[in-house]
PDB file of N, CA and C in Angstrom:
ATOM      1  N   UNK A   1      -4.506 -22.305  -4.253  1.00  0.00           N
ATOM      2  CA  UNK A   1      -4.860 -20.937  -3.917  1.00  0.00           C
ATOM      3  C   UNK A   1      -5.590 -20.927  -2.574  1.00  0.00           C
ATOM      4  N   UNK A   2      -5.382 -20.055  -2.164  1.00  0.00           N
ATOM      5  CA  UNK A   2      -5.935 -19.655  -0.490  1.00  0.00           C
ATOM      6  C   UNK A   2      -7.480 -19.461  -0.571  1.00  0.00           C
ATOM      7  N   UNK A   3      -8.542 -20.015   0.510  1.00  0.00           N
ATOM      8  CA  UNK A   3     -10.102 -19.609   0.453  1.00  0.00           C
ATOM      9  C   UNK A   3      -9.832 -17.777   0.282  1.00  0.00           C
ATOM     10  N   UNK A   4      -8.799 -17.404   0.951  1.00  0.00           N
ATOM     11  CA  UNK A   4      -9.241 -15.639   0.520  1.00  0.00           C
ATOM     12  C   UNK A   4      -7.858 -14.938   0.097  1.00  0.00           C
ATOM     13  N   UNK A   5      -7.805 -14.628  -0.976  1.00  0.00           N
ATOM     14  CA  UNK A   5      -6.668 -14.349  -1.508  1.00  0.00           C
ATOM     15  C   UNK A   5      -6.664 -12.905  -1.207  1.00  0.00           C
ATOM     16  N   UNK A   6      -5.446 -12.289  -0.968  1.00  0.00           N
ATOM     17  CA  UNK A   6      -5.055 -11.043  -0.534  1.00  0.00           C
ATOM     18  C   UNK A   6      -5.501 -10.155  -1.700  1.00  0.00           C
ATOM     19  N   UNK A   7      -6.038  -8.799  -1.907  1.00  0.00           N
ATOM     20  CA  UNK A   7      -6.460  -7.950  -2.938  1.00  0.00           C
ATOM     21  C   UNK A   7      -4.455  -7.624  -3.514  1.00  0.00           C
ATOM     22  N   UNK A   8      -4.781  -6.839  -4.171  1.00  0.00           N
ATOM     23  CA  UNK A   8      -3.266  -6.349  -4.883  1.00  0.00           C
ATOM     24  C   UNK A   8      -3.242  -5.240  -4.645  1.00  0.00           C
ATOM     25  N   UNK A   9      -2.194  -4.815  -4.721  1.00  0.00           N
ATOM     26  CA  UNK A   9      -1.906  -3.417  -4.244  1.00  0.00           C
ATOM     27  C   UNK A   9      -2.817  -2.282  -4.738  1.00  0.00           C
ATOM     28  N   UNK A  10      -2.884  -2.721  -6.161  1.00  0.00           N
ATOM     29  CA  UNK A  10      -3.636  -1.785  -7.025  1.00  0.00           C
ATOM     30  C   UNK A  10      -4.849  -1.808  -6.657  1.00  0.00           C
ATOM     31  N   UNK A  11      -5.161  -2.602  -6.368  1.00  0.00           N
ATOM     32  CA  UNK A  11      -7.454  -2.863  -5.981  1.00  0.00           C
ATOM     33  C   UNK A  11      -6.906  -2.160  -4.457  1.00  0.00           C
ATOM     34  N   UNK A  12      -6.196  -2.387  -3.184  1.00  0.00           N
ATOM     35  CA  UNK A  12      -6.504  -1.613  -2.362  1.00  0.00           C
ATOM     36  C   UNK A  12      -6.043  -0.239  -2.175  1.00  0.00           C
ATOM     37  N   UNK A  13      -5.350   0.101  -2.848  1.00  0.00           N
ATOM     38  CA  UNK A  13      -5.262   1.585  -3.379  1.00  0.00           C
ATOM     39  C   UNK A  13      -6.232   2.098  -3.839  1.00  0.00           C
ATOM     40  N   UNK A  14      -6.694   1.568  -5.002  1.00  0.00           N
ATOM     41  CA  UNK A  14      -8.563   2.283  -5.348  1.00  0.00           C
ATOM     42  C   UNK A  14      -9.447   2.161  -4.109  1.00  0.00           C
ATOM     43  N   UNK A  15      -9.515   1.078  -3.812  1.00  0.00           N
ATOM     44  CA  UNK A  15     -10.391   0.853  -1.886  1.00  0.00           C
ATOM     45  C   UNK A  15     -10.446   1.720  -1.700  1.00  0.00           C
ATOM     46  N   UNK A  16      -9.226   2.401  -1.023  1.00  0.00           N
ATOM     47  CA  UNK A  16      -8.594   3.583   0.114  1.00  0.00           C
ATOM     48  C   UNK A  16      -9.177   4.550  -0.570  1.00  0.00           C
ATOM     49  N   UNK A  17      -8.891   5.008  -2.003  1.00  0.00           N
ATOM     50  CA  UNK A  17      -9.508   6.455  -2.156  1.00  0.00           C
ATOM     51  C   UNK A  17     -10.965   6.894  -2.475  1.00  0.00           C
ATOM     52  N   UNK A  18     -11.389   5.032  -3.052  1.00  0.00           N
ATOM     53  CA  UNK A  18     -13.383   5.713  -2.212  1.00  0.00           C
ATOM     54  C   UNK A  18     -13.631   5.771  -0.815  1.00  0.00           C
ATOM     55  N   UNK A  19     -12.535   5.273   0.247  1.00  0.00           N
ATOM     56  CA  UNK A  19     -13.421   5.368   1.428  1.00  0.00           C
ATOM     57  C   UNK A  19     -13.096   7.091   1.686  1.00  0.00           C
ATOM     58  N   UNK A  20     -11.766   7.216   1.204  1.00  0.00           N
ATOM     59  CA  UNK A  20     -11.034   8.944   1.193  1.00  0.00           C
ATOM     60  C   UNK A  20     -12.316   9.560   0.367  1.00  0.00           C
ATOM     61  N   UNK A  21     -12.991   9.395  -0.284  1.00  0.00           N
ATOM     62  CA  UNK A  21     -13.892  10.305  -1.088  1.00  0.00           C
ATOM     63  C   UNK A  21     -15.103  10.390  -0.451  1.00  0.00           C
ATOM     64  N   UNK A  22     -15.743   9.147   0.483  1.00  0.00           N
ATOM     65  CA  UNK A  22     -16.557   8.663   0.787  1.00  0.00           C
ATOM     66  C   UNK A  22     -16.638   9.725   2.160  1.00  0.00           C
ATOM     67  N   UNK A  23     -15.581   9.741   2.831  1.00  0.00           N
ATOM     68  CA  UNK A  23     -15.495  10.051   3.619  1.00  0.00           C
ATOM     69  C   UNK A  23     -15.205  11.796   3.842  1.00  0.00           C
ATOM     70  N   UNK A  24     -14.248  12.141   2.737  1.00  0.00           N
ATOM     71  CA  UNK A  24     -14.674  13.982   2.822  1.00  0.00           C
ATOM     72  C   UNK A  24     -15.987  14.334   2.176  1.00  0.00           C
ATOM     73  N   UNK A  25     -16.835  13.659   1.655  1.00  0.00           N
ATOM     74  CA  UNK A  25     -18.360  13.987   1.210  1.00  0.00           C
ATOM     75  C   UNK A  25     -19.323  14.349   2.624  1.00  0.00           C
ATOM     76  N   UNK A  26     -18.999  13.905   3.788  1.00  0.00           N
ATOM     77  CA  UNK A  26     -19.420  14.402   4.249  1.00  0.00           C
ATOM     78  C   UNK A  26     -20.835  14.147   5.132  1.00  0.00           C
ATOM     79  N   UNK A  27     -20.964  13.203   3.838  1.00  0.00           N
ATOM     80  CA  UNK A  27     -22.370  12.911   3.607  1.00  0.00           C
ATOM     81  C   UNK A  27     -22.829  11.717   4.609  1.00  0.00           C
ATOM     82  N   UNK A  28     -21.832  10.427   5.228  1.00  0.00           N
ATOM     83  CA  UNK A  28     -22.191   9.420   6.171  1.00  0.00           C
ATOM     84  C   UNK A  28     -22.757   9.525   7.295  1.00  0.00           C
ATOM     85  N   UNK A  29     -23.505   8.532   7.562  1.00  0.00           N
ATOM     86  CA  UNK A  29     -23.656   8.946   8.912  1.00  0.00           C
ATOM     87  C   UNK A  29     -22.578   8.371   9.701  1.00  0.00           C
ATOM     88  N   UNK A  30     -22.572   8.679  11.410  1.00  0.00           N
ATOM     89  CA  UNK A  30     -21.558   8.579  12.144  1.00  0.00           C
ATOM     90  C   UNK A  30     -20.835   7.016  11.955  1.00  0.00           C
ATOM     91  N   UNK A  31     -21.682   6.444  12.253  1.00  0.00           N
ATOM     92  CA  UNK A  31     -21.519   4.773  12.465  1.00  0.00           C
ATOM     93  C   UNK A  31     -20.811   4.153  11.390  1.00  0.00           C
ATOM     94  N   UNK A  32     -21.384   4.637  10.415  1.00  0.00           N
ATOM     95  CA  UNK A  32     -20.935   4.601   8.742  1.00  0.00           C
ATOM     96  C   UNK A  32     -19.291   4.868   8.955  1.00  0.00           C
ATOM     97  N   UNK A  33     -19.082   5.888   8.966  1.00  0.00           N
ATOM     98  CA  UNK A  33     -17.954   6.729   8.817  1.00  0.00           C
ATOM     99  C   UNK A  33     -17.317   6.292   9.652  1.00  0.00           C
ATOM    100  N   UNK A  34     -17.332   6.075  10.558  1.00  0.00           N
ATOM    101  CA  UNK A  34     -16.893   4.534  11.418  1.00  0.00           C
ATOM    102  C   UNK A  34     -16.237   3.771  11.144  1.00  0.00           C
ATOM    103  N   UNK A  35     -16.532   3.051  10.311  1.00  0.00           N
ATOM    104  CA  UNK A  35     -16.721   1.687   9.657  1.00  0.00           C
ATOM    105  C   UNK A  35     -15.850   1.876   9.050  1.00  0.00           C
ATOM    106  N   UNK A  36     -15.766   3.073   7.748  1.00  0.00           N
ATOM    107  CA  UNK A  36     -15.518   2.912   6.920  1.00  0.00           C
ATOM    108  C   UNK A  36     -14.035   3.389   6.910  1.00  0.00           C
ATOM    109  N   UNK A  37     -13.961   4.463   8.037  1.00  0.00           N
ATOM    110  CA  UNK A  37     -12.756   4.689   8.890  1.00  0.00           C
ATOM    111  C   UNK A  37     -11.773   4.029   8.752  1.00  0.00           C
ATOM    112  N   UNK A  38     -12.280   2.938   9.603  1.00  0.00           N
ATOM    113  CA  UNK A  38     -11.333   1.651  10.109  1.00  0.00           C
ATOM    114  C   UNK A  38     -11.207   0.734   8.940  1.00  0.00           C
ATOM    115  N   UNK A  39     -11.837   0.441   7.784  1.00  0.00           N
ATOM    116  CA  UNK A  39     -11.670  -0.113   7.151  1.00  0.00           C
ATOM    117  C   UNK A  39     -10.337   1.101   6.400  1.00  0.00           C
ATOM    118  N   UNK A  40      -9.965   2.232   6.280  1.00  0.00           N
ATOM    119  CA  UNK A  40      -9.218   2.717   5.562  1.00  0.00           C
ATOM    120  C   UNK A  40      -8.426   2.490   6.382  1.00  0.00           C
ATOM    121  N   UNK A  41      -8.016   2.460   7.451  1.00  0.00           N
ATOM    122  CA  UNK A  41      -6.402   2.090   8.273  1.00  0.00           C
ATOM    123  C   UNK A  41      -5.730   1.030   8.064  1.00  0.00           C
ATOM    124  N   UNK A  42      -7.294   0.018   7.890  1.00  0.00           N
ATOM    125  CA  UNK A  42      -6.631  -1.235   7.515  1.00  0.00           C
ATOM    126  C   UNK A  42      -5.698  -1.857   6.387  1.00  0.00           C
ATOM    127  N   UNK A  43      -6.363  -1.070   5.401  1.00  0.00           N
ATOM    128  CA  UNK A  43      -6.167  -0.842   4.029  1.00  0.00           C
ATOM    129  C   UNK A  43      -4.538  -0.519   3.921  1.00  0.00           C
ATOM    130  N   UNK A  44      -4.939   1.248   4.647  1.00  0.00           N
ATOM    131  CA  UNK A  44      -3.740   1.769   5.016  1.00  0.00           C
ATOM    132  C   UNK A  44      -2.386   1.046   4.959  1.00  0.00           C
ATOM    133  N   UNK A  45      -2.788   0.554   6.649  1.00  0.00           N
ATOM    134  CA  UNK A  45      -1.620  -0.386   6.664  1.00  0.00           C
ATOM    135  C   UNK A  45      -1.055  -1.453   6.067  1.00  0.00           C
ATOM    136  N   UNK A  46      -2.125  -2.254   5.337  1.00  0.00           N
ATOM    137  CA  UNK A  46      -1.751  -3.048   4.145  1.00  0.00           C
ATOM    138  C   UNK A  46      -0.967  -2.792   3.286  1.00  0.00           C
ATOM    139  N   UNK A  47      -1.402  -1.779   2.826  1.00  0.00           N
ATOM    140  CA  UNK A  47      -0.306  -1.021   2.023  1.00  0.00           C
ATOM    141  C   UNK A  47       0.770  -0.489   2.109  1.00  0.00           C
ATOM    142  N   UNK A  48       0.789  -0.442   3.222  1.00  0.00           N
ATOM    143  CA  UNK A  48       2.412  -0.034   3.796  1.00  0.00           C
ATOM    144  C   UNK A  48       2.855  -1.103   3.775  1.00  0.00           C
ATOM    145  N   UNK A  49       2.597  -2.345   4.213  1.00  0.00           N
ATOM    146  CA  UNK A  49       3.030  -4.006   4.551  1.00  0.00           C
ATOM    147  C   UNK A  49       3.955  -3.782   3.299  1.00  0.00           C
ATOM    148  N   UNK A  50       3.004  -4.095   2.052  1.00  0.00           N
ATOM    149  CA  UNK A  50       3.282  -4.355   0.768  1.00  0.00           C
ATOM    150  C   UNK A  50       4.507  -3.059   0.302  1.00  0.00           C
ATOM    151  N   UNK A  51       4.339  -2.081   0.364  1.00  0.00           N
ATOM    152  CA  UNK A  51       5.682  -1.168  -0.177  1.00  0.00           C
ATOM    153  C   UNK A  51       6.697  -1.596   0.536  1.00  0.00           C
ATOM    154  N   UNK A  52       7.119  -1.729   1.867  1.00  0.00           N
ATOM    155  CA  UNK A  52       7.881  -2.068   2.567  1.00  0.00           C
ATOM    156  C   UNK A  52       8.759  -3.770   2.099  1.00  0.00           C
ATOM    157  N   UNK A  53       7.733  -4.417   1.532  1.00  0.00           N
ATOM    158  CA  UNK A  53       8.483  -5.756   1.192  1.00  0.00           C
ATOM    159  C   UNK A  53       8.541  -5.589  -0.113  1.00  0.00           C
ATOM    160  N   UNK A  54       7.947  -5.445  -0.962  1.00  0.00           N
ATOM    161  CA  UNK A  54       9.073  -4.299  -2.016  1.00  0.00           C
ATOM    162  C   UNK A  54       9.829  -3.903  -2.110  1.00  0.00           C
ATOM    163  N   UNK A  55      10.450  -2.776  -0.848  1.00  0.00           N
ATOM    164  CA  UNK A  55      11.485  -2.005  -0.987  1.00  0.00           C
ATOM    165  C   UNK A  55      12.472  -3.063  -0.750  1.00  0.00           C
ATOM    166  N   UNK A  56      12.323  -4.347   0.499  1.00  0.00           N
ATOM    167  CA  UNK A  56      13.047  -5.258   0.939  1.00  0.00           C
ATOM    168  C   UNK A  56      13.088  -5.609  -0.547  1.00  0.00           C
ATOM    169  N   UNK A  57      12.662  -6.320  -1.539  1.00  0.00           N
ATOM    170  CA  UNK A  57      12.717  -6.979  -2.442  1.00  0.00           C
ATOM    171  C   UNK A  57      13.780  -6.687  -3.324  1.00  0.00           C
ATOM    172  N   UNK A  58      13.743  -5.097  -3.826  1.00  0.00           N
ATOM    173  CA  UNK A  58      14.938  -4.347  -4.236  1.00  0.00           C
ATOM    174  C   UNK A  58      15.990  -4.476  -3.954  1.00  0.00           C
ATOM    175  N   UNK A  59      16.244  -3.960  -2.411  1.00  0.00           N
ATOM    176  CA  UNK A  59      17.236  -3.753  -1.745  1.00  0.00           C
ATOM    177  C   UNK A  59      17.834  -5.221  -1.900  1.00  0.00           C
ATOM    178  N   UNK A  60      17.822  -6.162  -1.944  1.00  0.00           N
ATOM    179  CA  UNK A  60      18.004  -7.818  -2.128  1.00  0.00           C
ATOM    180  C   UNK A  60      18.761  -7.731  -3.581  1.00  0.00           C
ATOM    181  N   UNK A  61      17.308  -7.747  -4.651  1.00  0.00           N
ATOM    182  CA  UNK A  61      18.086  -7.369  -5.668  1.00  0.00           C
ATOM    183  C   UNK A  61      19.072  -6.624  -6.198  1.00  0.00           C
ATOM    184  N   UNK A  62      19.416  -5.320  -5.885  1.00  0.00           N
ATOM    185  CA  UNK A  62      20.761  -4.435  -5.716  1.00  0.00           C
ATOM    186  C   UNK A  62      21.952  -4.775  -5.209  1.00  0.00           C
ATOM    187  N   UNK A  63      22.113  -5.999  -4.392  1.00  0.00           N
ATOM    188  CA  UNK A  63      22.579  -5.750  -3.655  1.00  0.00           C
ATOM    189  C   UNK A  63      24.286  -6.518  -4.409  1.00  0.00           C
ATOM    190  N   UNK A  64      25.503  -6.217  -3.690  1.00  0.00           N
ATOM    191  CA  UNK A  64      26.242  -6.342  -4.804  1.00  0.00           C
ATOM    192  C   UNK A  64      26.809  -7.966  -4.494  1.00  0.00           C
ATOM    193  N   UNK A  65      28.225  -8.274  -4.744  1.00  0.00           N
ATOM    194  CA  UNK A  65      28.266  -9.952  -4.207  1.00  0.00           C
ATOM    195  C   UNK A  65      28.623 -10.413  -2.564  1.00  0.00           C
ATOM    196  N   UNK A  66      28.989  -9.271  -2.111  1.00  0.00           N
ATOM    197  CA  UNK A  66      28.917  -9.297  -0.944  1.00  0.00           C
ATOM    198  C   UNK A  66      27.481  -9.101  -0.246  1.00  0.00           C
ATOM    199  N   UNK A  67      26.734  -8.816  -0.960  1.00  0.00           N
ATOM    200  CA  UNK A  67      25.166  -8.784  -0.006  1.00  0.00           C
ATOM    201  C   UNK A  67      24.929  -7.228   0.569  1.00  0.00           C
ATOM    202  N   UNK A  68      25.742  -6.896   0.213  1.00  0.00           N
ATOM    203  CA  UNK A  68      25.971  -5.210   0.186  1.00  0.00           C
ATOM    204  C   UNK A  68      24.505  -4.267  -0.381  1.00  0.00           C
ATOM    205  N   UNK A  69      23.557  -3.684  -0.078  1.00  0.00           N
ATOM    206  CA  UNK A  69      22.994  -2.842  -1.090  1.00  0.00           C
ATOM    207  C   UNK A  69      23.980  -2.070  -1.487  1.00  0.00           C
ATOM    208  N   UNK A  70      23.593  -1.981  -3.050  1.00  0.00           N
ATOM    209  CA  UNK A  70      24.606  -0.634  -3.757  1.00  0.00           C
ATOM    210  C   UNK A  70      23.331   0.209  -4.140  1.00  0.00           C
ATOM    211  N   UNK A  71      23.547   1.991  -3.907  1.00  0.00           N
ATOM    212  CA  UNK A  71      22.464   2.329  -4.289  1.00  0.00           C
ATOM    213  C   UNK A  71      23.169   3.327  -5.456  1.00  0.00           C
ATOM    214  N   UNK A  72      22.348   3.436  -5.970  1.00  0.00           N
ATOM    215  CA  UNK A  72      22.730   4.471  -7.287  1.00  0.00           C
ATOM    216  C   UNK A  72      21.794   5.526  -7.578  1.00  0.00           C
ATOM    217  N   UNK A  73      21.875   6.283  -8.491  1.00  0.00           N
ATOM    218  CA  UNK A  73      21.127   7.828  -8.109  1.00  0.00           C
ATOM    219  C   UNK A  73      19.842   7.449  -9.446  1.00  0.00           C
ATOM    220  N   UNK A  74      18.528   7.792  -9.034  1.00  0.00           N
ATOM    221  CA  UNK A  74      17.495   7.001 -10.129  1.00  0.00           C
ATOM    222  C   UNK A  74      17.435   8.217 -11.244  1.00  0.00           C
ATOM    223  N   UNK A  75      17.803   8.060 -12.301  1.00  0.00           N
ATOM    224  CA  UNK A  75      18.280   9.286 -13.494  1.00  0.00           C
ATOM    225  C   UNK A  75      16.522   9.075 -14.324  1.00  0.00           C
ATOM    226  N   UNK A  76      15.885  10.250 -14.349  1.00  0.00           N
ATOM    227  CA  UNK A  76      14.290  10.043 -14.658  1.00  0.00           C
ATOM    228  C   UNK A  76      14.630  10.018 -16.186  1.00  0.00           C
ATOM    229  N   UNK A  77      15.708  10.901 -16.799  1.00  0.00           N
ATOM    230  CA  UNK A  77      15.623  11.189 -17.933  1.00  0.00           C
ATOM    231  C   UNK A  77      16.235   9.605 -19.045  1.00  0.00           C
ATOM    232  N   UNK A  78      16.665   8.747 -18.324  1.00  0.00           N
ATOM    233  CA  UNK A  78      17.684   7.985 -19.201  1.00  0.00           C
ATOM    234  C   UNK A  78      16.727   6.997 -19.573  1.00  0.00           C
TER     235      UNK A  78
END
C-alpha cells in the first residue's frame, strides 16, 4: 500500500459538500474561504478524474468483439 492512499470517491464527495456548506454559511473568514476554496477544486477535479475512468472502464466493458462500444438504452424500470 502507498504512504498516502487516494480517499474514494465516496469520502471526497462528502469533502466537497462540507467545504460547499462551509462555504455558503458565509460565516469564514477571507483567507479561510480561500483555502477551503481551493481545496474544493481540487477535490472537484478529483472527482471528475475518477468518473471519467469509470466511464472509460464501462465503455471497455461494453464493448462488443470487435472492441466496438455497443451502447444500449439504460431501462430504469427492468
Amino acid at each position: 500500500m502507498s504512504p498516502k492512499a487516494k480517499p474514494s470517491f465516496e469520502k471526497s464527495i462528502n469533502d466537497l459538500e462540507k467545504i460547499v456548506k462551509a462555504l455558503e454559511s458565509g460565516d469564514l473568514p477571507l483567507e479561510k474561504a480561500l483555502e477551503k476554496f481551493e481545496a474544493g477544486i481540487k477535490l472537484s477535479r478529483y472527482c471528475n478524474e475518477m468518473l471519467d475512468e469509470a466511464e472509460k472502464r464501462v465503455t471497455l466493458l461494453m464493448a462488443d468483439d470487435t472492441g466496438q462500444p455497443v451502447e444500449t438504452p439504460f431501462n430504469v424500470e427492468s
